[in-house]
Protein backbone atom coordinates (compact mmCIF):
# COMPACT_ATOMS: atom_id res chain seq x y z
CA UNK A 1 71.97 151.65 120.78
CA UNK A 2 68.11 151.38 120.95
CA UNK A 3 68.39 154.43 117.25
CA UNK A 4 70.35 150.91 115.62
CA UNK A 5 68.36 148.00 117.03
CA UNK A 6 65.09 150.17 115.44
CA UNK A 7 66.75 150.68 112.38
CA UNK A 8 67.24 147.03 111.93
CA UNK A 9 64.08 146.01 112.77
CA UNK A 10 62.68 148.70 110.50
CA UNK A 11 64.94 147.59 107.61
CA UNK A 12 63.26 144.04 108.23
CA UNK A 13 59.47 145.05 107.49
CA UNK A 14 57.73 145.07 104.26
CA UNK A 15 57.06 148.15 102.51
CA UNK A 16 59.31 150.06 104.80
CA UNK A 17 62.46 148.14 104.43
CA UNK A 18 65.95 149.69 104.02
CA UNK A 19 63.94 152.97 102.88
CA UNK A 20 62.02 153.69 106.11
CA UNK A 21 64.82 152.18 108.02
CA UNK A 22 67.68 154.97 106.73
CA UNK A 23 65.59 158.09 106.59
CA UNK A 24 64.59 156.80 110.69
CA UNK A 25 68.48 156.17 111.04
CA UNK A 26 69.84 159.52 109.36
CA UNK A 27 66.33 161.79 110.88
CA UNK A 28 67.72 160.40 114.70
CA UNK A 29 71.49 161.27 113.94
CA UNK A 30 72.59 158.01 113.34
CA UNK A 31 76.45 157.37 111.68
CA UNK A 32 75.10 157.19 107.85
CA UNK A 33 77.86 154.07 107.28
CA UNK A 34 76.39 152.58 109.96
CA UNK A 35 72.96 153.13 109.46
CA UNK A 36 73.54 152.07 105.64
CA UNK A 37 74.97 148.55 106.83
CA UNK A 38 72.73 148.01 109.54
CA UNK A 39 69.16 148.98 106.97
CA UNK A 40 70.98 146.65 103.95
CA UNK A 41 71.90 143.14 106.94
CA UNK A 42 68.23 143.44 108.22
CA UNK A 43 66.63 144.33 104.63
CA UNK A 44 68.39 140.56 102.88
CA UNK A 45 68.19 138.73 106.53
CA UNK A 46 64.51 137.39 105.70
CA UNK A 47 64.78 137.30 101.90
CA UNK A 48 66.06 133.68 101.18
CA UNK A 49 63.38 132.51 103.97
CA UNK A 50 60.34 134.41 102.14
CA UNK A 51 62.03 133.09 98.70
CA UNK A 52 61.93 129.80 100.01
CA UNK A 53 58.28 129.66 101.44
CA UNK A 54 56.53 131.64 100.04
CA UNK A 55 54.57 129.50 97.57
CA UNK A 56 54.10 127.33 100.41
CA UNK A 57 52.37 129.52 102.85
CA UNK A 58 50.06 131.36 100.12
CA UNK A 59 49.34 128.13 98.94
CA UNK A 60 48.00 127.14 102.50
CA UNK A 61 46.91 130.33 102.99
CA UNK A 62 44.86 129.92 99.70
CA UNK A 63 42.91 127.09 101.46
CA UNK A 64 41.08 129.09 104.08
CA UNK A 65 38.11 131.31 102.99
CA UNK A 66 39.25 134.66 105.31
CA UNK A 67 42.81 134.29 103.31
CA UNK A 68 41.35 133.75 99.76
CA UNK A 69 41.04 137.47 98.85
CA UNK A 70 44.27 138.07 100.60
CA UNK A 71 46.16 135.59 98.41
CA UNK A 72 44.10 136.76 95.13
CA UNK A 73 45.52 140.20 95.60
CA UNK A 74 49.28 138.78 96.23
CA UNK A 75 49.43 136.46 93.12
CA UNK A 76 47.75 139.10 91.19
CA UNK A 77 50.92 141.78 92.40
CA UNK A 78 53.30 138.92 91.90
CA UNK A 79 51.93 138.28 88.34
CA UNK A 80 51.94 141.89 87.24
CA UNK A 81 55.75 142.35 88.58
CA UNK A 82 56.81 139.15 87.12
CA UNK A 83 56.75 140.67 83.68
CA UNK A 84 59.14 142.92 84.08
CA UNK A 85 61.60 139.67 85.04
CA UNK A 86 60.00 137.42 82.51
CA UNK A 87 61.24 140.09 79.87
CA UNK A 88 64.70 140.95 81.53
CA UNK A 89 65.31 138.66 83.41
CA UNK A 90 67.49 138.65 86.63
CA UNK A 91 68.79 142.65 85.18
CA UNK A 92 64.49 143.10 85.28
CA UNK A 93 64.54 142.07 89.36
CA UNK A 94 67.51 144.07 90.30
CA UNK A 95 65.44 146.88 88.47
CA UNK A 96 62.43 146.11 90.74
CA UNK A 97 64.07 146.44 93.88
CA UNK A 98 66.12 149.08 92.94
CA UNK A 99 63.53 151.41 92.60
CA UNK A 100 62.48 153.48 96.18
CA UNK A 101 59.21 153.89 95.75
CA UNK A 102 56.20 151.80 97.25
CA UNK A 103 55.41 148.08 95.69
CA UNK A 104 59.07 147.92 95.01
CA UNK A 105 61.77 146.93 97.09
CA UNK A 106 63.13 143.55 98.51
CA UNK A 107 60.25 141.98 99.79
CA UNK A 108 58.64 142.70 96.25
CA UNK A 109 61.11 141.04 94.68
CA UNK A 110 61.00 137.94 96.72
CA UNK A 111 58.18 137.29 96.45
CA UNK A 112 57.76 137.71 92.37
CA UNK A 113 60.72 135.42 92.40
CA UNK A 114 59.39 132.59 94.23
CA UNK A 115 56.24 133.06 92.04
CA UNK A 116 58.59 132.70 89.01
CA UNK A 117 60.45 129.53 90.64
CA UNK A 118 63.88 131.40 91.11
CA UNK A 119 65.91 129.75 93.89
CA UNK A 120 67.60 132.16 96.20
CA UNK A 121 70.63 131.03 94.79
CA UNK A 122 69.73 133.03 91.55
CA UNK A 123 67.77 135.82 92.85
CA UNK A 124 69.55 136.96 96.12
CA UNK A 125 72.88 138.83 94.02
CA UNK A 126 70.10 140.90 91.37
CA UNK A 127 68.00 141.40 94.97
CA UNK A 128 71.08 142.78 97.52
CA UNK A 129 72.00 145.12 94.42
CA UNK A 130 68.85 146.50 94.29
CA UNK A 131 69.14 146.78 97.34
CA UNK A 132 72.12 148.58 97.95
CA UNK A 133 70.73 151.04 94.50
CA UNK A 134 67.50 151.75 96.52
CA UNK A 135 69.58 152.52 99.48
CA UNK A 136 72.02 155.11 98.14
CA UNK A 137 69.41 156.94 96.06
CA UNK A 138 67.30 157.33 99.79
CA UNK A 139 70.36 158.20 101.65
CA UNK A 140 70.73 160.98 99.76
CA UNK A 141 67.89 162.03 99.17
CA UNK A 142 67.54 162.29 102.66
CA UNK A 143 70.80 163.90 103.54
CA UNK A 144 69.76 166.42 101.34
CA UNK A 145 66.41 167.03 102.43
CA UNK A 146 67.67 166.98 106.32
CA UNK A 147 70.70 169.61 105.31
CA UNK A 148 68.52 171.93 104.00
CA UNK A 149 65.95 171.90 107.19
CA UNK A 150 68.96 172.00 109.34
């Protein structure tokens, strides 16, 4: 049980997400359906929230010095994603999270949509589909890597 409570948890953080959390999942013998639905629930669980307030926490962020740099660096990632939505639109953000690789991913495209003023409403269908993309290229990627060690 403790193998599927990690998962989750590991499906929940940024830059890890439901990448990190299925090659943990499928490296520790864990069922791949289950692994797969427990990485995609905790992956979208904090998605509408960080949609939601983002904007409002960088922008308080933004008013303390040690932040500043911090929230420079975010809006200047957000702004150099966005352009990939501004041009495509919500097909552009499904492409962003669908990708596996790092600076991609759900959390990515959160926050570039709450930079763009998407409401989770519009962004969270393009978002779990990237999601679920992102996950089946990593699971088997890593079934086949852990087949042939095994």
């Amino acid at each position: 049980m403790n193998k599927i409570l990690y998962t989750f948890l590991i499906s929940m953080l940024p830059v890890l997400e439901i990448r990190g959390s299925l090659i943990y999942a499928l490296a520790n013998n864990v069922n791949p359906a289950i692994a797969f639905a427990v990485s995609f629930i905790g992956n979208l669980l904090p998605i509408p929230f960080l949609i939601i307030l983002t904007e409002k926490i960088l922008k308080w962020l933004d008013t303390m010095k040690t932040f500043k740099p911090f929230v420079d660096w975010i809006n200047k990632k957000a702004d150099e994603k966005s352009k990939t939505i501004d041009k495509y639109g919500r097909l552009g953000l499904f492409i962003l999270v669908a990708i596996p690789l790092p600076g991609t991913g759900a959390w990515t495209g959160a926050l570039v949509a709450s930079f763009l003023g998407l409401t989770p409403k519009k962004s969270m269908l393009p978002i779990a589909c990237g999601v679920i993309s992102a996950g089946i290229i990593v699971m088997l990627s890593t079934m086949g890597v852990l087949g042939v060690i095994k």
